[in-house]
Protein backbone atom coordinates (compact mmCIF):
# COMPACT_ATOMS: atom_id res chain seq x y z
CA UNK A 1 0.00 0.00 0.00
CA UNK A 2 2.60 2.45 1.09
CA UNK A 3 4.49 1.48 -2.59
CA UNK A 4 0.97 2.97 -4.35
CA UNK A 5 0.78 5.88 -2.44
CA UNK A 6 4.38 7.05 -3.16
CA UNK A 7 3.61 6.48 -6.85
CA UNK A 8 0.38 8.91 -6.40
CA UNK A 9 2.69 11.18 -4.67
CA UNK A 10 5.07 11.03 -7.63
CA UNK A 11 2.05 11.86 -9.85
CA UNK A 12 0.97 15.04 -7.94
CA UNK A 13 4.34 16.22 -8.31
CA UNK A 14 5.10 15.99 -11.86
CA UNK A 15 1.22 16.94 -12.48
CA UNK A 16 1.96 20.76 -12.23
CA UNK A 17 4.24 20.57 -14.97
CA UNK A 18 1.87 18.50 -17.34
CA UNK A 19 -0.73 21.65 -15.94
CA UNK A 20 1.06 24.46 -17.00
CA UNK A 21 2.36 22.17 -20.79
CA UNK A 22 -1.34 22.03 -21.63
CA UNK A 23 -2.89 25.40 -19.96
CA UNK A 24 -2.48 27.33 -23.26
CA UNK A 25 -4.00 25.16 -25.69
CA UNK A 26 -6.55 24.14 -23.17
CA UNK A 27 -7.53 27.68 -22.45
CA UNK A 28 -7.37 28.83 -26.39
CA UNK A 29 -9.97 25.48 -27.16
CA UNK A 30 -12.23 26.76 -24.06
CA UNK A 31 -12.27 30.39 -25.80
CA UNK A 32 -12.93 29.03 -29.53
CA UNK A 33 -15.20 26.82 -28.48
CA UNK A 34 -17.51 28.22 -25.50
CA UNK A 35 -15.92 32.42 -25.53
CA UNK A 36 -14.63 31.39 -21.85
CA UNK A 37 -13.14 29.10 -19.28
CA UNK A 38 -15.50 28.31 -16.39
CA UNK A 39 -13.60 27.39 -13.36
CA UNK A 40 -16.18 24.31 -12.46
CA UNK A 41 -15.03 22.88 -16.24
CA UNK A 42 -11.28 24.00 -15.47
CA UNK A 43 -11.56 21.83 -11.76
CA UNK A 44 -13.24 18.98 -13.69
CA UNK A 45 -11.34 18.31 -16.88
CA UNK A 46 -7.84 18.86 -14.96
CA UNK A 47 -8.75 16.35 -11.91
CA UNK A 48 -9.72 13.61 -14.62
CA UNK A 49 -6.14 14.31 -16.60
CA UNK A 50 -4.46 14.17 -12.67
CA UNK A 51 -6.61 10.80 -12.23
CA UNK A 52 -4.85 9.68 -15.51
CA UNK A 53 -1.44 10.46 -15.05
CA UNK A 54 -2.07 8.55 -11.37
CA UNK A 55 -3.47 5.69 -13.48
CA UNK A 56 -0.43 5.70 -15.72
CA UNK A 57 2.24 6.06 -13.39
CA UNK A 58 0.77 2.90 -10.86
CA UNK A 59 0.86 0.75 -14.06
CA UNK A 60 4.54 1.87 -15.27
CA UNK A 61 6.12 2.72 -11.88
CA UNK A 62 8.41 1.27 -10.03
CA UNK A 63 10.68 1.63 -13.34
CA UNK A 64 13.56 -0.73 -12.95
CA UNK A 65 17.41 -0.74 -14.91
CA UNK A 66 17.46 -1.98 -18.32
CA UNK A 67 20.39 -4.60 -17.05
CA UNK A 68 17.54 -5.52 -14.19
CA UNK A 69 15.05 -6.18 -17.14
CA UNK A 70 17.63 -8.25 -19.22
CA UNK A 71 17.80 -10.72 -16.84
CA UNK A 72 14.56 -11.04 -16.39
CA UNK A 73 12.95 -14.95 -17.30
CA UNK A 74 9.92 -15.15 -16.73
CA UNK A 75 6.44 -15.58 -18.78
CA UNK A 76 4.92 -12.13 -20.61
CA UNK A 77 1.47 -12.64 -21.01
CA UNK A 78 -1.06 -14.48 -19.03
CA UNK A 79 -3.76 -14.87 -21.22
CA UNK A 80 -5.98 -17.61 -19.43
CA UNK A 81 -9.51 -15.83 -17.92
CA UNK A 82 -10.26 -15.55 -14.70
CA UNK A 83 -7.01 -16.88 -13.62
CA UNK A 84 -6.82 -14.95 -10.47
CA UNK A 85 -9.00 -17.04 -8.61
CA UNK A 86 -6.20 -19.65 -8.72
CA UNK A 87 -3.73 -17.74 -7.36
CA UNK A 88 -5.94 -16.18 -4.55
CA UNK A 89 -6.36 -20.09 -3.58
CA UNK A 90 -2.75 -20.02 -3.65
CA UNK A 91 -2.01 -17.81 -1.65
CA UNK A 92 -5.12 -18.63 1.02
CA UNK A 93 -4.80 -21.29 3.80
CA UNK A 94 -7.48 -23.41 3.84
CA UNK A 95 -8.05 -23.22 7.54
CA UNK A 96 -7.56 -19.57 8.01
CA UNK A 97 -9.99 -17.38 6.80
CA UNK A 98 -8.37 -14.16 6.95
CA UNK A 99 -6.15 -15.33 4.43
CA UNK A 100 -8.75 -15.41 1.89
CA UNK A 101 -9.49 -11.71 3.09
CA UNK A 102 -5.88 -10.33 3.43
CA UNK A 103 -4.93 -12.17 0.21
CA UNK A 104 -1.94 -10.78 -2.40
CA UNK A 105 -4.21 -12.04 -5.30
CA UNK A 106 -7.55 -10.88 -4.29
CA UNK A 107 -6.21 -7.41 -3.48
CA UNK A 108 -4.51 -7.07 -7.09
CA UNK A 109 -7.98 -8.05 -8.83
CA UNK A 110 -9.86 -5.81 -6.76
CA UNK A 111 -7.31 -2.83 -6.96
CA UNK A 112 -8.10 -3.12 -10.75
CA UNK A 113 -11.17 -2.76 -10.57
CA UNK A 114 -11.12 0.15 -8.30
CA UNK A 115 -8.39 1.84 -10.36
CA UNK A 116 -10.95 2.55 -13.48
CA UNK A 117 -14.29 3.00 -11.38
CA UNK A 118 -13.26 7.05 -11.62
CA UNK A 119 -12.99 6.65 -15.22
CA UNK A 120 -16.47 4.92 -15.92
CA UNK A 121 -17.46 8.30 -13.73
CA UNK A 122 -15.99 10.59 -15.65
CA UNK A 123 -16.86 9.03 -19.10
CA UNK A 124 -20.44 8.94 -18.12
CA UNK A 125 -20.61 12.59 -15.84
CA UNK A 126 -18.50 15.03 -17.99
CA UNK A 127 -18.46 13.24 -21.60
CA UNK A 128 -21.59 12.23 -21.51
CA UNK A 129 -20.81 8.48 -23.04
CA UNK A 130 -23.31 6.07 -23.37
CA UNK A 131 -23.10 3.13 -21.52
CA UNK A 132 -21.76 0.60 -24.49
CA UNK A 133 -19.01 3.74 -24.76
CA UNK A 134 -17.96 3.45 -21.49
CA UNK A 135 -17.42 -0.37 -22.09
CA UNK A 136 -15.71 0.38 -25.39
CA UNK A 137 -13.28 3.37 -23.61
CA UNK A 138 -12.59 1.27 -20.51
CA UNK A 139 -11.36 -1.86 -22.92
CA UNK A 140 -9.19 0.30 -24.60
CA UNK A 141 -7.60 2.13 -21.78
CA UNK A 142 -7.22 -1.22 -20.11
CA UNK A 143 -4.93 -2.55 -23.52
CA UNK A 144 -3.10 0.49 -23.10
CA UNK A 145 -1.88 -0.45 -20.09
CA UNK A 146 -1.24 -3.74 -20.64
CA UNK A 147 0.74 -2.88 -24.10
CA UNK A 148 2.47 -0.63 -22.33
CA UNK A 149 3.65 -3.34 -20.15
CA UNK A 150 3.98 -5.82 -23.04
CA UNK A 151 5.74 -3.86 -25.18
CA UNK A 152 8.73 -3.23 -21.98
CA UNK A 153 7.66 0.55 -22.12
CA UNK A 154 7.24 1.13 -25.93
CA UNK A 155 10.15 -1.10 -26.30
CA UNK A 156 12.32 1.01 -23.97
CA UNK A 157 13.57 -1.92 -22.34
CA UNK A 158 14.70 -5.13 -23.89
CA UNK A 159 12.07 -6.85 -22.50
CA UNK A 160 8.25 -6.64 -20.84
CA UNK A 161 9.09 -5.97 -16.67
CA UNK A 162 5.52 -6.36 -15.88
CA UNK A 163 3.26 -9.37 -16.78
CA UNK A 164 0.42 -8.50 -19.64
CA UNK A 165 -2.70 -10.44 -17.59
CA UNK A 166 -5.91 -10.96 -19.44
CA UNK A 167 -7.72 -11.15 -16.00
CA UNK A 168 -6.19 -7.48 -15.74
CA UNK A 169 -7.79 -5.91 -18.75
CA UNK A 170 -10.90 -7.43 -17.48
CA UNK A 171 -10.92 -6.22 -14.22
CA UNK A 172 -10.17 -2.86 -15.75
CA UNK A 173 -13.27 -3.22 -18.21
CA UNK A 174 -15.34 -4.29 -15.14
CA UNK A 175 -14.14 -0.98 -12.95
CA UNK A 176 -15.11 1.34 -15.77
CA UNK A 177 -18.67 -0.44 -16.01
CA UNK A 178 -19.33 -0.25 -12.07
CA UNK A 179 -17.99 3.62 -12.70
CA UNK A 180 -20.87 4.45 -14.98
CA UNK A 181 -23.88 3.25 -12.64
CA UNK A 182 -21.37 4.85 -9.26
CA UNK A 183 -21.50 8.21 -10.44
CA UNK A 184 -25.91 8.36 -10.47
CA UNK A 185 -26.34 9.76 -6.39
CA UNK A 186 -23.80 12.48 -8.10
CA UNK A 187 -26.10 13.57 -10.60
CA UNK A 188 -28.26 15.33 -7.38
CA UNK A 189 -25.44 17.31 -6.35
CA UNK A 190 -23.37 18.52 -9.35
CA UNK A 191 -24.42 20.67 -12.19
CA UNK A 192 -25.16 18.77 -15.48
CA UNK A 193 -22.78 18.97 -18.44
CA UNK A 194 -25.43 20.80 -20.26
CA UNK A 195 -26.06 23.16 -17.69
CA UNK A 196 -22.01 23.55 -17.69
CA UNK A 197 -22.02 24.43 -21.12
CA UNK A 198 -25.27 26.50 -20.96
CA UNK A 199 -23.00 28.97 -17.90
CA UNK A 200 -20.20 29.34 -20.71
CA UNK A 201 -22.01 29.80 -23.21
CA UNK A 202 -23.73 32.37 -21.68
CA UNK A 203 -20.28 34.41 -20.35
CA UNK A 204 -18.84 34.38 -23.47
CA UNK A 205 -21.12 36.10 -25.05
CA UNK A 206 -19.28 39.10 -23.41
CA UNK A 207 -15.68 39.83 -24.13
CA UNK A 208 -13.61 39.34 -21.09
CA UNK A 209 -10.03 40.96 -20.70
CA UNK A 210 -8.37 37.56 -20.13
CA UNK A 211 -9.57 36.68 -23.34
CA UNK A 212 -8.37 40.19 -25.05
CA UNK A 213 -5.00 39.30 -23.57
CA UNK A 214 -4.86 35.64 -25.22
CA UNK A 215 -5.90 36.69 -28.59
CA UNK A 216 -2.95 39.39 -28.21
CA UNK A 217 -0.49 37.03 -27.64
CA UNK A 218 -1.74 34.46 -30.19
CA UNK A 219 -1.57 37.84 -32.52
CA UNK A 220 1.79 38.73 -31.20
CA UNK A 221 3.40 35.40 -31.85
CA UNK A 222 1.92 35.07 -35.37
CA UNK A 223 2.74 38.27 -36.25
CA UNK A 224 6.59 37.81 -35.00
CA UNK A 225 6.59 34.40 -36.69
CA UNK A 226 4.94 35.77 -40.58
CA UNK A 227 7.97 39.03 -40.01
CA UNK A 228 10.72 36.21 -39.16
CA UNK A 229 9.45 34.13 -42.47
CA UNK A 230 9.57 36.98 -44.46
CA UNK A 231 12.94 37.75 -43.50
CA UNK A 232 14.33 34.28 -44.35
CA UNK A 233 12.46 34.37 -47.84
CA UNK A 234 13.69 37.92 -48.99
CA UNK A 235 16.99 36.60 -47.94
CA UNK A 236 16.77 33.15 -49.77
CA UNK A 237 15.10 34.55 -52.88
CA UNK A 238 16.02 37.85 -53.16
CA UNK A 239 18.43 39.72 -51.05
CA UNK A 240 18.04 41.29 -47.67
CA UNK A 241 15.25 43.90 -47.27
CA UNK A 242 15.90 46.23 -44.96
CA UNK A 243 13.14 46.47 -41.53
CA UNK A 244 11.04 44.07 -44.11
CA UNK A 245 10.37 41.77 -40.74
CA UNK A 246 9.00 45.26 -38.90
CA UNK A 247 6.80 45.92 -41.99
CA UNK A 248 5.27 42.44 -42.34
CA UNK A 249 4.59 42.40 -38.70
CA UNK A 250 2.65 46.07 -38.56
CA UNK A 251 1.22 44.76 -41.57
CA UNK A 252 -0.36 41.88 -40.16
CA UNK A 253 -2.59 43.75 -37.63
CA UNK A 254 -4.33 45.81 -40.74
CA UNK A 255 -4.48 42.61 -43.66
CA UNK A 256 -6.04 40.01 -41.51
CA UNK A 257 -8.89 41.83 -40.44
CA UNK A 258 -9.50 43.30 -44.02
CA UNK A 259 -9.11 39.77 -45.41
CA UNK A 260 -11.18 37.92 -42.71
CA UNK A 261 -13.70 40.10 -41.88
CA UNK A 262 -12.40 41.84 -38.47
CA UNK A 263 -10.64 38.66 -37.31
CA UNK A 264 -7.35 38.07 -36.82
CA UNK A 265 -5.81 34.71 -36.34
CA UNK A 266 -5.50 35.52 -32.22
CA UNK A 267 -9.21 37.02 -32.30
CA UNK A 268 -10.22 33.68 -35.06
CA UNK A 269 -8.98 31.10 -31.90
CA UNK A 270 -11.01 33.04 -29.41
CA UNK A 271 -13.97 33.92 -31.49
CA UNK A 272 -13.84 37.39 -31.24
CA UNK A 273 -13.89 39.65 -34.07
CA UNK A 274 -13.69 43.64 -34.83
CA UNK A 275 -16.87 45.59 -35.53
CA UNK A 276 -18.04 49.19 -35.62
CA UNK A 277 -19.54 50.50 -32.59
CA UNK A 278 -22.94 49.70 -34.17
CA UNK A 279 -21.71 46.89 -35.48
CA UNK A 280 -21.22 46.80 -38.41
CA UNK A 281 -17.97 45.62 -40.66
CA UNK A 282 -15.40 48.04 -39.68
CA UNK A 283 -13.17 50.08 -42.61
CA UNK A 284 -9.49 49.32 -43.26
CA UNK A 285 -9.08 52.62 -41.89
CA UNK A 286 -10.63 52.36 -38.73
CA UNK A 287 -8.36 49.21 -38.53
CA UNK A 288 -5.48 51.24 -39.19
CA UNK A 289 -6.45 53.72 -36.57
CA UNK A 290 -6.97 50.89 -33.89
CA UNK A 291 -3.83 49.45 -33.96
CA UNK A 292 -2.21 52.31 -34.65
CA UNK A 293 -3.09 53.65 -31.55
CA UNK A 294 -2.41 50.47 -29.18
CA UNK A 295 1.02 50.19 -30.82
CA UNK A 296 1.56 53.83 -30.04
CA UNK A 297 0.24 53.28 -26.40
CA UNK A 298 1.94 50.12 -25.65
CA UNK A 299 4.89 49.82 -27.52
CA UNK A 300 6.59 53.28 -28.91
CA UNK A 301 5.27 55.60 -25.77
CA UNK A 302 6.76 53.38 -23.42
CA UNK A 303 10.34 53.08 -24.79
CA UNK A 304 10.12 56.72 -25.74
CA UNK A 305 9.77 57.46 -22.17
CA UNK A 306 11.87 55.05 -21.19
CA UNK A 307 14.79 56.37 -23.34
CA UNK A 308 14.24 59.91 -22.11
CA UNK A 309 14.10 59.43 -18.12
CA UNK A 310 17.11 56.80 -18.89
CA UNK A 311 19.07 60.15 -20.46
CA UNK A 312 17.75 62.36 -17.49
CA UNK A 313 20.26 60.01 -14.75
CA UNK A 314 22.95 62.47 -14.81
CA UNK A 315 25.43 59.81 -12.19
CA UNK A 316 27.13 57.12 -13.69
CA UNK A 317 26.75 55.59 -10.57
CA UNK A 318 22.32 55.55 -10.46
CA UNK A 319 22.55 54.07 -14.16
CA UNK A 320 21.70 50.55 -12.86
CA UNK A 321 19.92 51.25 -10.48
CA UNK A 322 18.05 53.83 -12.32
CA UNK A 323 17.23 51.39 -15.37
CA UNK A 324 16.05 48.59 -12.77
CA UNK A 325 13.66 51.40 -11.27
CA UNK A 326 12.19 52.32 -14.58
CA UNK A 327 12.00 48.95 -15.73
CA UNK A 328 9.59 48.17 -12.52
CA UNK A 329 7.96 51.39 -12.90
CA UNK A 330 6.76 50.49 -16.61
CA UNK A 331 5.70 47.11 -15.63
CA UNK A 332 3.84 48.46 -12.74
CA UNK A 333 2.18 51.27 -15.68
CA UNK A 334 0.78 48.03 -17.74
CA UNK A 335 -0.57 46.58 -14.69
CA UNK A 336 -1.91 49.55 -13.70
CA UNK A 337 -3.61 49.96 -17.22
CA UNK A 338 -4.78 46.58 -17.74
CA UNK A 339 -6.43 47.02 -14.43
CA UNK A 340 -8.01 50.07 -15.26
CA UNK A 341 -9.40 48.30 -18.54
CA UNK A 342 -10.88 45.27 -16.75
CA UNK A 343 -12.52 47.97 -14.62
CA UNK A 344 -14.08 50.24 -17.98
CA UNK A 345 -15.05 46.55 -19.43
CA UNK A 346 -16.75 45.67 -16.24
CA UNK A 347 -18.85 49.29 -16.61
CA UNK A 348 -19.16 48.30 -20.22
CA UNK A 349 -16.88 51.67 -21.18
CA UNK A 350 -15.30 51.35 -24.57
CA UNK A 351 -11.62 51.79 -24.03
CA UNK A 352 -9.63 54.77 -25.48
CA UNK A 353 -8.58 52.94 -29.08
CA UNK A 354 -12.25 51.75 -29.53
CA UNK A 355 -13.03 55.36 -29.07
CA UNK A 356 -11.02 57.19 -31.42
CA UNK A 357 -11.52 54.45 -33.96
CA UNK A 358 -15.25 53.64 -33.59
CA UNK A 359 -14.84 50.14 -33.28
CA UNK A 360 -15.21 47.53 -30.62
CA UNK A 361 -14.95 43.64 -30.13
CA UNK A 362 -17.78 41.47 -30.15
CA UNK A 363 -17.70 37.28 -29.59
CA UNK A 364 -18.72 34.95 -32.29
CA UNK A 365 -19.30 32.08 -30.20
CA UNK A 366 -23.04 30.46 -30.71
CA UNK A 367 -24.13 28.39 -28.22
């Protein structure tokens, strides 16, 4: 027992890395596909990939040295059914009862079972799977295991370290099963997927400034990556065009929403989009006035600033000090503005780009 629970505890730790490796793409999916992340759905869909990686690392861990594994003899599959009730009669006394109870065998079949009952839950609560689904999913998760035991972690080691047991993959099948019907009294007590999606559905119909922020950076990083290919062409193909990296990227703020109808590929992923204030498709040169002005506000003003207070240190001696001051006092100006924007979105203000171009954001997400 105490062997399992290290391996959970090895699973908790590594699970904040696996977090923050699939955070982005989870969050940019939640924003395409509902216009926000609920925090219920977030608690949900996380504890069932933490349940996983607990699953996985039971059935792979203790990992042992590839010279242990070598000499390794023994059989790799077990492939007669219901085999386990041999060996629990192996390993019972016949005239002591508590054997049968506190029984190697027994415990391994039963911790089988138990290991996929949260599946079965989760299949049936959250993905709403039918239950010949369940059956189907809990089969297949089951072989995965056991191939990845066959196979000597995907042929990692010369060998299989770990027995492939057909009474195994049916245990596993039988936990998911018992999952399914578990999770009913739960049913009382938790909101329904639909109602889940209904909630999201319903808050993304406004714009939020955490989702503002991710189609920024989605826009940011396409728009560095389109500048960086253009550089590499002109200097393949042609020759080497001076700022032509700067131009592309600019460029990309005004072409994309003239091309795709007020989206950009940042605002596309989030299902957002650029309108006039009433609405209506916006100009190219209210798109030019937009960005225009948020490149001014966040990008040139700053360094301008920046440069000028830098000059204004008249001892050598401050100039470190002076630049790690101002570099804290800028980052404390963006916080303090995106702040102050969360607070004019919250009043439903428009903020002071929308103003002077006439345009807002609106979602695209249909429930």
């Amino acid at each position: 027992m105490m062997l399992y629970l290290d391996i959970i505890k090895q699973a908790f730790l590594f699970f904040p890395i696996l977090a923050l490796l699939i955070a982005a793409p989870y969050t940019i999916y939640n924003y395409h596909k509902y216009g926000s992340v609920l925090s219920l759905r977030i608690i949900i869909v996380y504890s069932f990939i933490l349940y996983l990686l607990c699953a996985y690392f039971l059935v792979i861990l203790p990992l042992p040295s590839r010279q242990e594994v070598a000499l390794l003899t023994g059989p790799r599959a077990q492939l007669i059914p219901f085999h386990f009730i041999s060996d629990i009669f192996k390993e019972a006394h016949p005239k002591h009862i508590l054997r049968y109870i506190n029984n190697p065998a027994l415990f391994q079949f039963l911790f089988n079972i138990v290991m996929t009952i949260p599946f079965g839950m989760y299949l049936r609560y959250y993905f709403r799977c039918s239950l010949k689904k369940t059956w189907i999913a809990s089969f297949l998760l089951s072989l995965f295991f056991e191939l990845t035991q066959l196979t000597g972690l995907y042929f990692y080691y010369p060998r299989c370290y770990r027995l492939f047991d057909l009474d195994d993959l049916m245990a596993n099948t039988l936990g998911g099963f018992l999952g399914y019907h578990f999770v009913s009294p739960f049913f009382r007590v938790l909101p329904s997927r639909e109602q889940i999606d209904t909630i999201s559905f319903r808050r993304g119909m406004e714009v939020s400034l955490a989702r503002r922020l991710t189609a920024i950076c989605l826009d940011f990083l396409a728009a560095m990556f389109f500048g960086g290919a253009a550089g590499i062409l002109c200097r393949i193909i042609f020759s080497p065009v001076p700022r032509i990296q700067t131009v592309v990227f600019l460029a990309y703020f005004i072409v994309s929403p003239i091309l795709f109808d007020g989206q950009t590929l940042g605002k596309h992923l989030t299902g957002t989009k650029i309108v006039t204030a009433d609405r209506k498709t916006a100009s190219w040169q209210q798109y030019l006035i937009r960005y225009t002005a948020i490149f001014l506000a966040f990008f040139l003003l700053p360094q301008l600033c920046y440069k000028l207070l830098k000059f204004c240190i008249v001892h050598q001696t401050m100039a470190e000090y002076g630049t790690l001051f101002l570099s804290g006092l800028f980052a404390l100006g963006y916080v303090s503005y995106f702040i102050f924007a969360g607070i004019m979105m919250a009043l439903h203000k428009p903020l002071f780009y929308e103003k002077i171009s006439r345009t807002r954001i609106i979602s695209t997400i249909r429930s």
